[in-house]
Protein backbone atom coordinates (compact mmCIF):
# COMPACT_ATOMS: atom_id res chain seq x y z
CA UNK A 1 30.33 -23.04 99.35
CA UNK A 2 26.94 -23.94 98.25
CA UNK A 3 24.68 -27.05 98.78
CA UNK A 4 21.65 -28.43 98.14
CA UNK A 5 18.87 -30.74 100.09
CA UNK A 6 17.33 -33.85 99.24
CA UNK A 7 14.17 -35.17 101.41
CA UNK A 8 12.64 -38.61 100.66
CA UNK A 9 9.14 -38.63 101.43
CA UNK A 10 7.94 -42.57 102.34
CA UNK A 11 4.75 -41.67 100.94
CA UNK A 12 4.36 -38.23 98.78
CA UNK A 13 0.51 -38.18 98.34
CA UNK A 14 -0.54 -36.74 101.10
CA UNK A 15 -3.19 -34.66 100.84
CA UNK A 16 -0.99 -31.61 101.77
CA UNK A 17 1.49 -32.34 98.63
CA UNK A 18 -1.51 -33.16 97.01
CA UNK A 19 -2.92 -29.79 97.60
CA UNK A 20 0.43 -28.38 96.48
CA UNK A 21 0.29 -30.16 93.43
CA UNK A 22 -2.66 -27.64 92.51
CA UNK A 23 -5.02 -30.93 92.56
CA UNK A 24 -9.09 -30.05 93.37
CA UNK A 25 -10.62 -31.15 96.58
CA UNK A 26 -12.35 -34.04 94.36
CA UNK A 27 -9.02 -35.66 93.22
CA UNK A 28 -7.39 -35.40 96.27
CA UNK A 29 -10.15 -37.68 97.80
CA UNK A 30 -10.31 -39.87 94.78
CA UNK A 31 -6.18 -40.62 95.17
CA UNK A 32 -7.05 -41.09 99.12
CA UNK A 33 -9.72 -43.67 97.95
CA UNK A 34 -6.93 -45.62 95.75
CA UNK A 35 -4.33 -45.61 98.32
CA UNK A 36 -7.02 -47.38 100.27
CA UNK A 37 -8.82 -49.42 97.46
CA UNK A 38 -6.19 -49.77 95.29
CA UNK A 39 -8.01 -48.85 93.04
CA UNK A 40 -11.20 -46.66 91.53
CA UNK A 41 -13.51 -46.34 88.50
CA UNK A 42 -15.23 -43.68 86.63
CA UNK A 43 -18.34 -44.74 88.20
CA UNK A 44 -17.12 -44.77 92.04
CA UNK A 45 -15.85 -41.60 91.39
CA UNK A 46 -18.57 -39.91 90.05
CA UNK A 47 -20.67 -41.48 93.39
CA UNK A 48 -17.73 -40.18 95.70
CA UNK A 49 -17.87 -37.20 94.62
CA UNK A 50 -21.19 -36.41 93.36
CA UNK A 51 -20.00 -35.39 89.62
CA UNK A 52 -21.05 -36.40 85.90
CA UNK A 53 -19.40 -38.54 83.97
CA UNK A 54 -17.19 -36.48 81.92
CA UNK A 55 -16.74 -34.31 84.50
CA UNK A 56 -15.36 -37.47 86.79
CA UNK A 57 -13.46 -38.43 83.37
CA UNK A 58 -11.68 -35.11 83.46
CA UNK A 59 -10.52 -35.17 86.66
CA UNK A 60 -9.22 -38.91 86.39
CA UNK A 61 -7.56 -38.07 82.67
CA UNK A 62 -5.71 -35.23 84.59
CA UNK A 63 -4.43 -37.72 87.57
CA UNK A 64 -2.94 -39.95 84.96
CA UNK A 65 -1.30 -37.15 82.80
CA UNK A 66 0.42 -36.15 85.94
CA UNK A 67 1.62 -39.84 86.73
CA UNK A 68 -0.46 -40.12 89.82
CA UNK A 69 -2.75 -43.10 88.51
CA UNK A 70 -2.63 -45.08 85.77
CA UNK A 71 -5.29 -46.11 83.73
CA UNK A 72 -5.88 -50.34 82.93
CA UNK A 73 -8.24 -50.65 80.16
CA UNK A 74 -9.19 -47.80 77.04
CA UNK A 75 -12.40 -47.87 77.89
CA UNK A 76 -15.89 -48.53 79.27
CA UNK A 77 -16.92 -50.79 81.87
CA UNK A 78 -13.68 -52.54 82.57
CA UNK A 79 -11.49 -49.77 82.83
CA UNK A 80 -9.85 -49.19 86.34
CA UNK A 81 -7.64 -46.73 87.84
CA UNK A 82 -4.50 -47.69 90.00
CA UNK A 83 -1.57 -46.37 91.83
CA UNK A 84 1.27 -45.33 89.13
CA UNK A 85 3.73 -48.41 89.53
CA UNK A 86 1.53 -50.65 91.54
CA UNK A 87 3.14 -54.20 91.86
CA UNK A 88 1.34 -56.93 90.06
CA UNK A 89 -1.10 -54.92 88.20
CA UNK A 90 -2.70 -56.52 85.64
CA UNK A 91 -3.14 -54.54 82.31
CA UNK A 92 -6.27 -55.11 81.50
CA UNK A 93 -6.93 -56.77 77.52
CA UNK A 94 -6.38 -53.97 75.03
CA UNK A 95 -9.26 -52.97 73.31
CA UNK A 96 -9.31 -50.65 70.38
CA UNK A 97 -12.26 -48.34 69.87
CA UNK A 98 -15.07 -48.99 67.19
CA UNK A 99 -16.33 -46.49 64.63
CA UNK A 100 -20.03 -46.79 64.02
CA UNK A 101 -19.14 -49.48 61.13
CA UNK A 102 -17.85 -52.05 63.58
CA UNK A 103 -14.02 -50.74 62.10
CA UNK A 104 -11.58 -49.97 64.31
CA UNK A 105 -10.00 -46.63 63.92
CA UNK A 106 -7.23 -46.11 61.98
CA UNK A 107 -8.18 -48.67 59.53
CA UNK A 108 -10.37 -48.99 56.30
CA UNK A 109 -12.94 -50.75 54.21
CA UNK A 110 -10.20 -51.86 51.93
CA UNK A 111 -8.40 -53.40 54.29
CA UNK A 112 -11.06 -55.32 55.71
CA UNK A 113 -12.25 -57.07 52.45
CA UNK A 114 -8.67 -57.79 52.05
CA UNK A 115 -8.83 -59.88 55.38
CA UNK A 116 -12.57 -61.60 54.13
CA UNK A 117 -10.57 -62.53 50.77
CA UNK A 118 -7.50 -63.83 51.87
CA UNK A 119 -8.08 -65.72 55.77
C-alpha cells in the first residue's frame, strides 16, 4: 500500500526554503529583515541591499506575487511591506493613482463636470 508525508514547518521562511523557493540573495535578506521588523519599505530595501529603486521594486513586487509579503498602501511614501497574514495589520488608506490631469485612472473629463454640476 502506498502513503504519503505531511511535515509542518513552525516557521517556513528560512533562508534554506527560501533559497529553494528560487528567491535571490537580496530577497532572502529583505524577508529576514521583516520577520525581524515586521516590516520594510522600498527605501530600506534599496539601503539594505544597495539597489535602485525599481530594481528594489522588482524584487518586492515578486515577494508579494508569491504570497510572501503583502503590500499596505499603492504607492509612494506610505507604502509598507509586511508578513502575508500578519495579525492586526492595518491597510493603509487606499489611494488611487493620478494621471497628469489630477484624474484618477479609469475615469474621464465627462464624468468629472458631471460631479462640478450636480454636488
Amino acid at each position: 500500500m502506498g502513503g504519503f508525508s505531511v511535515y509542518f514547518y513552525k516557521d517556513i521562511y528560512t533562508e534554506e526554503n527560501l533559497t529553494k523557493m528560487g528567491l535571490s540573495e537580496r530577497q532572502i535578506k529583505a524577508v529576514m529583515y521583516v520577520k525581524e521588523k515586521e516590516k520594510i519599505t522600498n527605501k530600506k530595501y534599496q539601503e539594505l541591499n544597495m539597489v535602485s529603486k525599481r530594481t528594489a521594486t522588482r524584487d518586492l513586487e515578486d515577494l508579494v506575487k508569491r504570497n510572501i509579503i503583502e503590500q499596505i498602501g499603492i504607492t509612494g511614501k506610505g507604502t509598507e511591506y509586511v508578513p502575508r497574514g500578519a495579525k492586526g495589520v492595518r491597510k493603509g488608506p487606499e489611494r488611487r493613482q493620478t494621471t497628469h490631469k489630477g484624474l484618477a485612472k479609469g475615469s474621464n473629463d465627462q464624468s468629472r463636470q458631471k460631479l462640478l454640476l450636480n454636488p
